[in-house]
N, C-alpha and C. Protein backbone atom coordinates (compact mmCIF):
# COMPACT_ATOMS: atom_id res chain seq x y z
N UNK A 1 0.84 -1.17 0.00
CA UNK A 1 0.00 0.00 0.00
C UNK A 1 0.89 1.24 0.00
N UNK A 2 0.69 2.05 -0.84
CA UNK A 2 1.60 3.59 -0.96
C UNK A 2 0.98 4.40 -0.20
N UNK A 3 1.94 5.30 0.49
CA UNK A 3 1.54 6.47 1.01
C UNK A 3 0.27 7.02 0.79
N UNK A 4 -0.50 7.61 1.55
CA UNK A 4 -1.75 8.21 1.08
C UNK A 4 -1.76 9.57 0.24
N UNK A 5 -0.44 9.83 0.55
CA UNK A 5 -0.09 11.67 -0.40
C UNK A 5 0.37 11.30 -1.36
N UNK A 6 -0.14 10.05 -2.06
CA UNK A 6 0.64 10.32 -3.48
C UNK A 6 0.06 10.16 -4.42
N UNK A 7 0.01 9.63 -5.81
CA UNK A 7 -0.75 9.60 -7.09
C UNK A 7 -0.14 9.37 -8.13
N UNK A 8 -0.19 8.79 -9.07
CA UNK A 8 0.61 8.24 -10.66
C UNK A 8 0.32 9.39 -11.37
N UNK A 9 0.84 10.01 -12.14
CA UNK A 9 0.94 11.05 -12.60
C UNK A 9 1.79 10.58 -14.17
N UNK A 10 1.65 10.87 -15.30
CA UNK A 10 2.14 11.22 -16.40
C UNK A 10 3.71 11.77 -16.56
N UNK A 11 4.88 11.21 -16.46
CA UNK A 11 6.09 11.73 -16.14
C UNK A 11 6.23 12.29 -17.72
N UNK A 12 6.78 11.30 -18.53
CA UNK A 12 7.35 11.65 -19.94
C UNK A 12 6.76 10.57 -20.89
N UNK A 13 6.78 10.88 -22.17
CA UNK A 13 7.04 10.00 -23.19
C UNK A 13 8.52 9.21 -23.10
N UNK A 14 9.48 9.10 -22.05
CA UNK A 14 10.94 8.39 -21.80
C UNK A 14 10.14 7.11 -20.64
N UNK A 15 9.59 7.73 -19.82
CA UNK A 15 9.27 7.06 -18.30
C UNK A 15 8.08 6.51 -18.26
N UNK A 16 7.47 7.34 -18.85
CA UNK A 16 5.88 6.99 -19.06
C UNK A 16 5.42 7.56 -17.36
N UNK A 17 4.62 6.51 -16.75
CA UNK A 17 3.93 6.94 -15.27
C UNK A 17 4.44 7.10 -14.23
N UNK A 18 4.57 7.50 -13.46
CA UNK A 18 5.68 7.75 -11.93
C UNK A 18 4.13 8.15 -10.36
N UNK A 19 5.06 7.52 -9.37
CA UNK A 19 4.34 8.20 -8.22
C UNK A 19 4.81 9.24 -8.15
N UNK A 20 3.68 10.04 -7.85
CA UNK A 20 4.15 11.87 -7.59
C UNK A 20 3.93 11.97 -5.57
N UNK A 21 4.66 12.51 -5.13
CA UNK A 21 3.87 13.02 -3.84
C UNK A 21 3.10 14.59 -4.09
N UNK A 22 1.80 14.22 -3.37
CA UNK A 22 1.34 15.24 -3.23
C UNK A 22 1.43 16.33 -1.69
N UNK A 23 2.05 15.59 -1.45
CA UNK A 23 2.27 16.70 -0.20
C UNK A 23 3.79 16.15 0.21
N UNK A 24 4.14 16.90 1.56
CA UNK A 24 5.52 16.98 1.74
C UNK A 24 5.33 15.40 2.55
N UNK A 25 6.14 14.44 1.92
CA UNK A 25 6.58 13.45 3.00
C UNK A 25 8.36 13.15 3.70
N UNK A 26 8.17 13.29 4.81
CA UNK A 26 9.67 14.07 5.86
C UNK A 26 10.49 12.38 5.50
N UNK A 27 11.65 12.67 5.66
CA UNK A 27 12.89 11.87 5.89
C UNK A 27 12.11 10.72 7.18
N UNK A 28 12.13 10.13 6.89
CA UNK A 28 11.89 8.54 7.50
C UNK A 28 10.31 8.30 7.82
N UNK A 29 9.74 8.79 6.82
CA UNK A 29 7.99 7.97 6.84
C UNK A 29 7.93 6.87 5.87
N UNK A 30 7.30 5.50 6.51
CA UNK A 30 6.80 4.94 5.53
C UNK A 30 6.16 5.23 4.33
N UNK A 31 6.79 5.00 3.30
CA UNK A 31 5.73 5.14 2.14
C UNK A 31 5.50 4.17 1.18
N UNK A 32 5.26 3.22 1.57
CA UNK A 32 4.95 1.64 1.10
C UNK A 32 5.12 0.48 2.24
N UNK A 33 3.95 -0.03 2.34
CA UNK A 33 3.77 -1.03 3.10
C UNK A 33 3.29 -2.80 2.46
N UNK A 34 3.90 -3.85 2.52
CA UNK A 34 3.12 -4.91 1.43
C UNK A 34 2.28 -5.45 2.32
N UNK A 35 1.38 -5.35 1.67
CA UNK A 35 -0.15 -5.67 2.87
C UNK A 35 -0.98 -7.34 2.27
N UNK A 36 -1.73 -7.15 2.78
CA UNK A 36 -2.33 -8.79 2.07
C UNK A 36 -3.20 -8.99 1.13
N UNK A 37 -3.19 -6.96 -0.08
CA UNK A 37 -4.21 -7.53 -1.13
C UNK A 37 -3.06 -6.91 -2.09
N UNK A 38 -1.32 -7.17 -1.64
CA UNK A 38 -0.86 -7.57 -3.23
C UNK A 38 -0.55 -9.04 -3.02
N UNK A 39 -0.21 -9.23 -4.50
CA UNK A 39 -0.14 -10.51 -4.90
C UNK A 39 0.86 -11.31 -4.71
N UNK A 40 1.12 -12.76 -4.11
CA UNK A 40 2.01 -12.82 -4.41
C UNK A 40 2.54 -14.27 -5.11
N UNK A 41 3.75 -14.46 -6.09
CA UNK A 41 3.23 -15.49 -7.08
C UNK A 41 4.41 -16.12 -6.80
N UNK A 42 4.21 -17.89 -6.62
CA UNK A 42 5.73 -19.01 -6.00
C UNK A 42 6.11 -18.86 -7.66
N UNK A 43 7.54 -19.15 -7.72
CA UNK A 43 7.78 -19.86 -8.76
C UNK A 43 7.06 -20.55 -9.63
N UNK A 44 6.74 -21.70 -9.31
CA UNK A 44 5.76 -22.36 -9.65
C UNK A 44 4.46 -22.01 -10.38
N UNK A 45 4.04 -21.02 -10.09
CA UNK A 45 2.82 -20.15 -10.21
C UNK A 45 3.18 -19.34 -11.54
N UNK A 46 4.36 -18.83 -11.48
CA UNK A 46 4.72 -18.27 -12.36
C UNK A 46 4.97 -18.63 -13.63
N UNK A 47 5.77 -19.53 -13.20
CA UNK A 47 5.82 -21.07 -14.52
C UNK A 47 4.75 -21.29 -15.09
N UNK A 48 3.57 -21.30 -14.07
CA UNK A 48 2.34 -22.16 -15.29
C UNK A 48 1.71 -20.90 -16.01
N UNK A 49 1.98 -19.47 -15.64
CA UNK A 49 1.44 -17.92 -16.44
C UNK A 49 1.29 -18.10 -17.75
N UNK A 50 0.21 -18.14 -18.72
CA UNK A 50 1.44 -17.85 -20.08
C UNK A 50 2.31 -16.40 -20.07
N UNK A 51 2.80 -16.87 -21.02
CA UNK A 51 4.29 -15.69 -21.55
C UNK A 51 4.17 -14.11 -21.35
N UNK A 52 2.53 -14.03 -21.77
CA UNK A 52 2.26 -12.82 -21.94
C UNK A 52 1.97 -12.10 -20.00
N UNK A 53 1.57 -12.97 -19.35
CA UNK A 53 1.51 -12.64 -17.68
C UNK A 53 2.52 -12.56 -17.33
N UNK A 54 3.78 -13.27 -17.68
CA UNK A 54 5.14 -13.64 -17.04
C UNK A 54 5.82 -12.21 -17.80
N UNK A 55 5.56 -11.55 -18.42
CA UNK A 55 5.77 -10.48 -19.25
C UNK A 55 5.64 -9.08 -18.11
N UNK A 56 4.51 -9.19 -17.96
CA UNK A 56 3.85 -8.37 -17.27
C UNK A 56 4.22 -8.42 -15.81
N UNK A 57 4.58 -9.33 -15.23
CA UNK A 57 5.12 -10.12 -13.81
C UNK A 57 6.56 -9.27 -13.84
N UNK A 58 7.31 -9.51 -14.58
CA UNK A 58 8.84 -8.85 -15.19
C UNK A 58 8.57 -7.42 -15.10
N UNK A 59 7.44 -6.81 -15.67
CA UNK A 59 7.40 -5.32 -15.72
C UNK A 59 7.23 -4.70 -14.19
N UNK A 60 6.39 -5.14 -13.72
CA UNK A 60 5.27 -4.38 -12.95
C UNK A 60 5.33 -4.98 -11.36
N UNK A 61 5.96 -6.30 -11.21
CA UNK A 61 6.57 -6.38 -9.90
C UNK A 61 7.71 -6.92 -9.68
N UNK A 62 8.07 -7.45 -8.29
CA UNK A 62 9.61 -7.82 -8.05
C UNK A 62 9.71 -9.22 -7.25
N UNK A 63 10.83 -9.11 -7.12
CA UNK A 63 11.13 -10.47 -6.41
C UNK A 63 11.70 -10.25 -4.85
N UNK A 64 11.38 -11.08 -3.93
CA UNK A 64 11.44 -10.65 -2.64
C UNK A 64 12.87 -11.83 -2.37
N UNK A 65 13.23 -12.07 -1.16
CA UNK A 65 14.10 -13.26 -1.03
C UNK A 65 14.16 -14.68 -1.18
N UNK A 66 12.73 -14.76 -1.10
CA UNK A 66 12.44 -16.03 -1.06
C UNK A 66 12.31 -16.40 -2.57
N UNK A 67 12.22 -15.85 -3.35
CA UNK A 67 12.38 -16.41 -5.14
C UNK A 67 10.75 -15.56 -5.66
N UNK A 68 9.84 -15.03 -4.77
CA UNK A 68 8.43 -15.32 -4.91
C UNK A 68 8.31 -13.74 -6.13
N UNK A 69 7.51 -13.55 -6.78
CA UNK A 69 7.21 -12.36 -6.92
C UNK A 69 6.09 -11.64 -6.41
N UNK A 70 5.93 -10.45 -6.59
CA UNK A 70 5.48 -9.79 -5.63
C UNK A 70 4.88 -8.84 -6.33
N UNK A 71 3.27 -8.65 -6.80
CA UNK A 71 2.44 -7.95 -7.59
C UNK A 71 1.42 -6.91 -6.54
N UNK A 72 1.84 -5.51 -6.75
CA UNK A 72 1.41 -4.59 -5.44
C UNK A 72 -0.10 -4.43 -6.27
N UNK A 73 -0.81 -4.55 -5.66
CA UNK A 73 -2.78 -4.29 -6.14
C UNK A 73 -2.71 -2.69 -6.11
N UNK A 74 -2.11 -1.57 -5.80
CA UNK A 74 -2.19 -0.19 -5.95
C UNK A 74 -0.71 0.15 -6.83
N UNK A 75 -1.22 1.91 -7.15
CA UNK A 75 0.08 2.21 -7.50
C UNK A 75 1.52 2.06 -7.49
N UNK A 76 1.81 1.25 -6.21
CA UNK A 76 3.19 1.07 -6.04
C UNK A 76 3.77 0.41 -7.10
N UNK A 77 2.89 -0.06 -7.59
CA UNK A 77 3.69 -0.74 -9.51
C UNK A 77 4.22 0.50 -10.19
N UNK A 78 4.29 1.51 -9.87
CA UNK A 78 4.34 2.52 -10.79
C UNK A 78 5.53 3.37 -10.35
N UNK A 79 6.38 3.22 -9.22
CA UNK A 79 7.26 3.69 -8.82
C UNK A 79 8.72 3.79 -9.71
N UNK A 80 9.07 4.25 -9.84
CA UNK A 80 10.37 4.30 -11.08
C UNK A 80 11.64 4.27 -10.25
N UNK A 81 12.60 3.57 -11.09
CA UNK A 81 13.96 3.78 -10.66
C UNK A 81 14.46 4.75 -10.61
N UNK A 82 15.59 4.85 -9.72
CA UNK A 82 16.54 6.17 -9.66
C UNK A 82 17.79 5.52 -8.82
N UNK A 83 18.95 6.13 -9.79
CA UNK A 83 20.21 5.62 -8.69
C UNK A 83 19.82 6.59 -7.78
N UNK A 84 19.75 7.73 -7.29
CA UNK A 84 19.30 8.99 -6.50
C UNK A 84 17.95 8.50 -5.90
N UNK A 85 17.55 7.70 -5.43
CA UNK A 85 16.82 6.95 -4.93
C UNK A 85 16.08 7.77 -3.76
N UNK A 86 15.05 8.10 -3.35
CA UNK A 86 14.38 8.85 -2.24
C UNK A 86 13.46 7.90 -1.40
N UNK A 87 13.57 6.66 -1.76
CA UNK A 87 12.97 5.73 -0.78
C UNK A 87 14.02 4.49 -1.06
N UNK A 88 13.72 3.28 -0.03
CA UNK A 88 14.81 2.42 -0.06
C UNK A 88 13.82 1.83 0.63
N UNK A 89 13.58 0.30 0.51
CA UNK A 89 13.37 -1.08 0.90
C UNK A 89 13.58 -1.25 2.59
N UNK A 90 13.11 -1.93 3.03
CA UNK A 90 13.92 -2.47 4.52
C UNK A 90 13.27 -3.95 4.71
N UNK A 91 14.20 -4.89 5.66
CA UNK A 91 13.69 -6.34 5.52
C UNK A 91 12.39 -6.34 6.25
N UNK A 92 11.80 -5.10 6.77
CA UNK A 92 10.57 -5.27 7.29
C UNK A 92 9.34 -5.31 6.52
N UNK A 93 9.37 -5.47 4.93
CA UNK A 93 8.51 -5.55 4.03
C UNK A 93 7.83 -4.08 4.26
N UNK A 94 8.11 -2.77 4.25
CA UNK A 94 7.70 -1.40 4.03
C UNK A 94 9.22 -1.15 3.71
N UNK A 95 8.64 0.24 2.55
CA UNK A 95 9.83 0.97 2.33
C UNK A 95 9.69 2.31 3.39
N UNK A 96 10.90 2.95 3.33
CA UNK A 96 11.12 4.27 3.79
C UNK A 96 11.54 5.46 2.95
N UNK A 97 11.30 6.83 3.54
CA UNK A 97 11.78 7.98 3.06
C UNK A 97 13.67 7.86 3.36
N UNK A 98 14.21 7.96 2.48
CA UNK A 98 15.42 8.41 3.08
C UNK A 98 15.76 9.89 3.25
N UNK A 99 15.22 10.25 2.23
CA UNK A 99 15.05 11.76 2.37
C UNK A 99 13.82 12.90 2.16
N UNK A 100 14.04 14.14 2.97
CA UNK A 100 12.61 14.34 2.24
C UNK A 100 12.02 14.30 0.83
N UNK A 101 10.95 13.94 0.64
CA UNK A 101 10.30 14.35 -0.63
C UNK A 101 9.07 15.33 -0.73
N UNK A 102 9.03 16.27 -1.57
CA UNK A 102 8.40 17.49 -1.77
C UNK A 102 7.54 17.16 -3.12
N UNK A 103 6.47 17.60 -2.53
CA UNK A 103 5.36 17.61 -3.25
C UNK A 103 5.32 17.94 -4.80
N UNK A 104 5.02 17.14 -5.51
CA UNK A 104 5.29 17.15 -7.15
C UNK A 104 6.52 16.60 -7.15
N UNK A 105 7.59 15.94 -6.85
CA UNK A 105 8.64 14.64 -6.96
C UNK A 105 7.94 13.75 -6.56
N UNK A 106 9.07 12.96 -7.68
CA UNK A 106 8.64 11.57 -7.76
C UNK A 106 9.33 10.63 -6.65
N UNK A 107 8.32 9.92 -6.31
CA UNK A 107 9.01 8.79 -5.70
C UNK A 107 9.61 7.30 -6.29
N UNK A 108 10.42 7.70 -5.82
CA UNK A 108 11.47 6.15 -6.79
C UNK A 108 12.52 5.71 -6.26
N UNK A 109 12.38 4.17 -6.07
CA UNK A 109 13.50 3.28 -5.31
C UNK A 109 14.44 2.99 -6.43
N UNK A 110 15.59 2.38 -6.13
CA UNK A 110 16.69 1.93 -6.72
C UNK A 110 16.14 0.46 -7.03
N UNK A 111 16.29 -0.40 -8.21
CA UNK A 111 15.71 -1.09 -8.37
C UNK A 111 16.68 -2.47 -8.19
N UNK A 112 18.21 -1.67 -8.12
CA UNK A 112 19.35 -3.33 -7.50
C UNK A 112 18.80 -3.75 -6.32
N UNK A 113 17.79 -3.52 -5.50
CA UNK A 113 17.57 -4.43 -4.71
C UNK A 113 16.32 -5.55 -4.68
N UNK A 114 15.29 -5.16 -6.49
CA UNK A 114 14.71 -5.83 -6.29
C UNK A 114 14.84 -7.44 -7.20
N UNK A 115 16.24 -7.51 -6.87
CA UNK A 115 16.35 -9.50 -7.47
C UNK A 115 16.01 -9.43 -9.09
N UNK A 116 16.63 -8.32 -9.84
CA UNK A 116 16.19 -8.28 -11.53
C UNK A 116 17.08 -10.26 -11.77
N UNK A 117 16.11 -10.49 -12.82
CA UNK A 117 17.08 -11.70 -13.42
C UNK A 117 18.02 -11.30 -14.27
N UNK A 118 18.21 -10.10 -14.98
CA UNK A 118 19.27 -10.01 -15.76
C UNK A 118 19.76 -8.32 -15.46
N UNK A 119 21.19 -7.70 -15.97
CA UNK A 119 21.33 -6.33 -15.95
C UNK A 119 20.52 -5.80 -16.53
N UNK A 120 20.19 -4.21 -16.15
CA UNK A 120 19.32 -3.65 -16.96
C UNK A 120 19.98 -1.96 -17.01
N UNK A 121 20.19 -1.49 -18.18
CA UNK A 121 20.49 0.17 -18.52
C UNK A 121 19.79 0.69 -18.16
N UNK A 122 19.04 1.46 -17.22
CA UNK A 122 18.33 2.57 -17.22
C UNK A 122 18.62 3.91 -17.68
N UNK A 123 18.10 5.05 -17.89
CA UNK A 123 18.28 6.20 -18.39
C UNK A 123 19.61 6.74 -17.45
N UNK A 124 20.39 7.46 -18.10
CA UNK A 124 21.78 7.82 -17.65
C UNK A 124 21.21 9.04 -16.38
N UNK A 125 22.04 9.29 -15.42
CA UNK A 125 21.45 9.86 -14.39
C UNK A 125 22.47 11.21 -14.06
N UNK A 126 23.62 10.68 -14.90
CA UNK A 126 24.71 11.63 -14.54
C UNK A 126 25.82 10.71 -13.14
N UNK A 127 25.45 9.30 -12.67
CA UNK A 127 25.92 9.09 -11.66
C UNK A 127 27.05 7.90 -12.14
N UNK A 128 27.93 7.58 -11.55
CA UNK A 128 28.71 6.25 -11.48
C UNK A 128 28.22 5.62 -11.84
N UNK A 129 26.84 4.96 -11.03
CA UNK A 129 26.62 3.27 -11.35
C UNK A 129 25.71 3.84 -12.89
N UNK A 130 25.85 2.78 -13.86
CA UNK A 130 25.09 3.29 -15.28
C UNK A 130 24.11 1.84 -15.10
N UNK A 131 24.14 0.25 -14.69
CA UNK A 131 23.59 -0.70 -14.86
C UNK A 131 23.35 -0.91 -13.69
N UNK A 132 21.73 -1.72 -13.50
CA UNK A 132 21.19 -2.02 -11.94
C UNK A 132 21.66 -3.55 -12.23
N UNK A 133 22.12 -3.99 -11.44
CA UNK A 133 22.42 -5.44 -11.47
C UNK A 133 22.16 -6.32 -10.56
N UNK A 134 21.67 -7.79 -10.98
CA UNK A 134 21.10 -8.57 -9.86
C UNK A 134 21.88 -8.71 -8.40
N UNK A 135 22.88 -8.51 -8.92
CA UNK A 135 23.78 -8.47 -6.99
C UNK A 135 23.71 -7.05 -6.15
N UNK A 136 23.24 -6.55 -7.19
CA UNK A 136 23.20 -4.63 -6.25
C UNK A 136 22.86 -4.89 -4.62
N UNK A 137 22.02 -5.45 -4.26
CA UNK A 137 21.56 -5.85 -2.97
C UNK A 137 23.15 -5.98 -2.07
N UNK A 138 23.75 -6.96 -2.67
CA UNK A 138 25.10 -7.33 -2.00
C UNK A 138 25.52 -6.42 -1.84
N UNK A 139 26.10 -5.72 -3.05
CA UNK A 139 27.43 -4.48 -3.37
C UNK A 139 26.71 -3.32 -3.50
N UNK A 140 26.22 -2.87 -2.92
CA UNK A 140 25.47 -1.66 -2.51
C UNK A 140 25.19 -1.23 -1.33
N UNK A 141 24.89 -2.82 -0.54
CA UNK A 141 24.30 -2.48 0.64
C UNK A 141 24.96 -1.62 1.78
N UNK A 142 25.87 -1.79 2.00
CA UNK A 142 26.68 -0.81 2.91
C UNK A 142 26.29 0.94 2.87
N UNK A 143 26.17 1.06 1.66
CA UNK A 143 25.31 2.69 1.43
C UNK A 143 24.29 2.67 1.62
N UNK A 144 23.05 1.56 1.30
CA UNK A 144 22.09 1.63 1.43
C UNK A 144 21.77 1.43 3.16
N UNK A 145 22.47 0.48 4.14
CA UNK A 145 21.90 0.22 5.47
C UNK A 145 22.30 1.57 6.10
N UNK A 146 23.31 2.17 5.55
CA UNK A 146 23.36 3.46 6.43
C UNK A 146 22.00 4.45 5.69
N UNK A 147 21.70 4.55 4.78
CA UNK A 147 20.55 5.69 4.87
C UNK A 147 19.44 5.05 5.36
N UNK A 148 19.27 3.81 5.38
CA UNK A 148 18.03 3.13 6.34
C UNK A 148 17.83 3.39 7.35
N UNK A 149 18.93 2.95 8.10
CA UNK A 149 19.02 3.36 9.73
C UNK A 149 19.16 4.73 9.78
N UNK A 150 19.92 5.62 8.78
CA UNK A 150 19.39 7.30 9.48
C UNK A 150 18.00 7.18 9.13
N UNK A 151 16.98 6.98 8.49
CA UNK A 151 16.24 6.91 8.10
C UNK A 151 14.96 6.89 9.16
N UNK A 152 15.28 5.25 9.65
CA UNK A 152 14.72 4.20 10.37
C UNK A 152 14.68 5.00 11.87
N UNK A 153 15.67 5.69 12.49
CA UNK A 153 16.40 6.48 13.59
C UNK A 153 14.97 7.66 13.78
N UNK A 154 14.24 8.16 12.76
CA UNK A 154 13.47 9.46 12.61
C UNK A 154 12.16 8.77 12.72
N UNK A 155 11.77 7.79 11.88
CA UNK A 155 10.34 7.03 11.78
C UNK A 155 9.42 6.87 13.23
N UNK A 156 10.00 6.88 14.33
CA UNK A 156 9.11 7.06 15.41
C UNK A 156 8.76 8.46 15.51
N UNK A 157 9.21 9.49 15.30
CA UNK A 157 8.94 11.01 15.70
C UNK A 157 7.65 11.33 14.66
N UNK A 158 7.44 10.82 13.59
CA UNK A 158 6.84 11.35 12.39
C UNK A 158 5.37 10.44 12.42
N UNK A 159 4.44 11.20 12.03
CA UNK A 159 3.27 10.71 11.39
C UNK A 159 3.39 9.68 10.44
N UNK A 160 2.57 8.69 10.76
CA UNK A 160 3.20 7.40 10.19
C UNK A 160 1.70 6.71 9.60
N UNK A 161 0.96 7.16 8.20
CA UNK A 161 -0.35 7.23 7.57
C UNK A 161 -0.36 5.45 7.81
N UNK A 162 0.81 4.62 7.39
CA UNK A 162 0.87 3.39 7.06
C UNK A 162 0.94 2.57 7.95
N UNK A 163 1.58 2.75 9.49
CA UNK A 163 2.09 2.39 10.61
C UNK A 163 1.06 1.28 10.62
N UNK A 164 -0.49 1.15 10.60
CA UNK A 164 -1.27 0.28 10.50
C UNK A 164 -0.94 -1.04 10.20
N UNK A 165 -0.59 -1.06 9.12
CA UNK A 165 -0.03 -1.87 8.03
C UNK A 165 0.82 -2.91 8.45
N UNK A 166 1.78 -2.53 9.03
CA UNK A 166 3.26 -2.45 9.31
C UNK A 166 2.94 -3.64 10.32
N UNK A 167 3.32 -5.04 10.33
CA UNK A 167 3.11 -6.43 10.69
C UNK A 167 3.65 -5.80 12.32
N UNK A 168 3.08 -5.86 13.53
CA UNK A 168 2.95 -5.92 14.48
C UNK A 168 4.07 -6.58 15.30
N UNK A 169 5.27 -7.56 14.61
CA UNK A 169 6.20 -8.47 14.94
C UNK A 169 7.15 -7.56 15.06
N UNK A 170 7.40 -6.53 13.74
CA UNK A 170 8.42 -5.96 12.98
C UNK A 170 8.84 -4.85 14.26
N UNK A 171 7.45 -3.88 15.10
CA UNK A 171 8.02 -2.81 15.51
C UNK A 171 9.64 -3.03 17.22
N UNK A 172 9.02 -3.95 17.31
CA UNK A 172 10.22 -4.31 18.30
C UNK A 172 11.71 -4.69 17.42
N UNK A 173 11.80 -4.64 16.54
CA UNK A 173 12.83 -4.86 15.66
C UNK A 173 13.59 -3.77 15.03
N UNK A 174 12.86 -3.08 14.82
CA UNK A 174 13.12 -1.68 13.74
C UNK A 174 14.51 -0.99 14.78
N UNK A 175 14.55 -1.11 15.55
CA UNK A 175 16.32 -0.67 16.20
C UNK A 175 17.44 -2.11 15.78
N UNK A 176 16.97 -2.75 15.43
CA UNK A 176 18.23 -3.91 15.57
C UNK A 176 18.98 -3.68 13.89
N UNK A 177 20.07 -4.22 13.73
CA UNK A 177 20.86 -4.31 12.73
C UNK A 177 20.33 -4.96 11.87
N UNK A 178 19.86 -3.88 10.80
CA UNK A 178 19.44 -5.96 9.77
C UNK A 178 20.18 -5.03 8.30
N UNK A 179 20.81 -5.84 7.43
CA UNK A 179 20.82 -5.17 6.39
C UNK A 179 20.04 -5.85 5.35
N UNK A 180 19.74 -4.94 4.08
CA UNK A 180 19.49 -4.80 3.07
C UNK A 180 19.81 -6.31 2.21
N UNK A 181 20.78 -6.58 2.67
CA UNK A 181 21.62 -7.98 1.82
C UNK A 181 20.60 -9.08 1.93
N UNK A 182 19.61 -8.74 3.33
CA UNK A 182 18.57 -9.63 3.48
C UNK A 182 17.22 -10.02 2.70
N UNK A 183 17.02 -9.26 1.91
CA UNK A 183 16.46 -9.11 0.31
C UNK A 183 17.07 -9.83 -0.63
N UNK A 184 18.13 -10.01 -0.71
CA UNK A 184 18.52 -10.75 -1.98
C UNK A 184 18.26 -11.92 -1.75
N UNK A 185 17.51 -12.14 -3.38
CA UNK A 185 17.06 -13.54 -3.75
C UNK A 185 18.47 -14.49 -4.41
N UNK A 186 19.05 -15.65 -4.04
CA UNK A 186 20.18 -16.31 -4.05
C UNK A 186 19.44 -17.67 -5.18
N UNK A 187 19.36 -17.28 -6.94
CA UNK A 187 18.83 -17.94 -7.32
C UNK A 187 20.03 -19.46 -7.74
């Protein structure tokens, strides 16, 4: 489930659709939670799709650790990559703000952490990394667990629309060490 301040919006003829925020969301609010009306598909499941679902499976969702994919029932399909990333993943199945985002930006995760099966070019960003690659999770993570935990560090002070959501196991956890590496699917 996405943030409640946000909306798919029309980016470009390059990008096509993007989440927009519509209002200001601060440095460490949830803004995606996976709740129990997205989808989610075993291997197996996937296998028996025809081509043209398994197509669409590839586009529009991801892969979690366990091999499974993972089809969000709201906008969160619509979130776009960015090495400059303004939200980031955590093993608590919700993403976070890493930084603020201001109303009319887009929200968009880095997509090396979601288990791609093959490299993929995205649009040049101006940055170092030019290809998201299936190990990004690994060789990334060290940048990524530190903006989590500053992140993660703020998420109690802030209005938290999603906190609902957010599996009841997880909140006694959210101080402990976990990294990012814990996402990667080890096919």
């Amino acid at each position: 489930m996405m943030h409640p301040h946000t909306e798919v919006q029309f980016i470009s003829d390059e990008v096509g659709r993007g989440v927009v925020a519509t209002a200001f969301i601060p440095k460490g609010t949830i803004t995606w939670v996976q709740d129990p009306l997205d989808r989610v598909f075993t291997p197996a499941e996937v296998a028996a799709l025809p081509a043209f679902a398994q197509d669409q499976l590839e586009y529009f969702a991801f892969k979690n650790a366990r091999g499974e994919m993972v089809l969000c029932w709201d906008h969160a399909r619509y979130v776009n990559h960015s090495f400059r990333s303004n939200c980031l993943s955590t093993v608590f199945d919700f993403e976070v703000a890493v930084r603020d985002i201001h109303p009319g930006e887009q929200l968009t995760d880095d997509y090396g952490y979601l288990n791609l099966n093959a490299p993929w070019k995205p649009m040049d960003e101006g940055t170092r990394r030019k290809w998201v690659r299936p190990d990004d999770a690994l060789r990334c993570a060290g940048v990524w667990d530190r903006q989590i935990a500053a992140a993660l560090r703020k998420l109690p002070r802030l209005d938290q629309p999603l906190a609902p959501y957010v599996r009841e196991e997880v909140w006694p956890e959210l101080g402990a060490a976990r990294s990012i590496r814990e996402l990667y699917f080890q096919a």
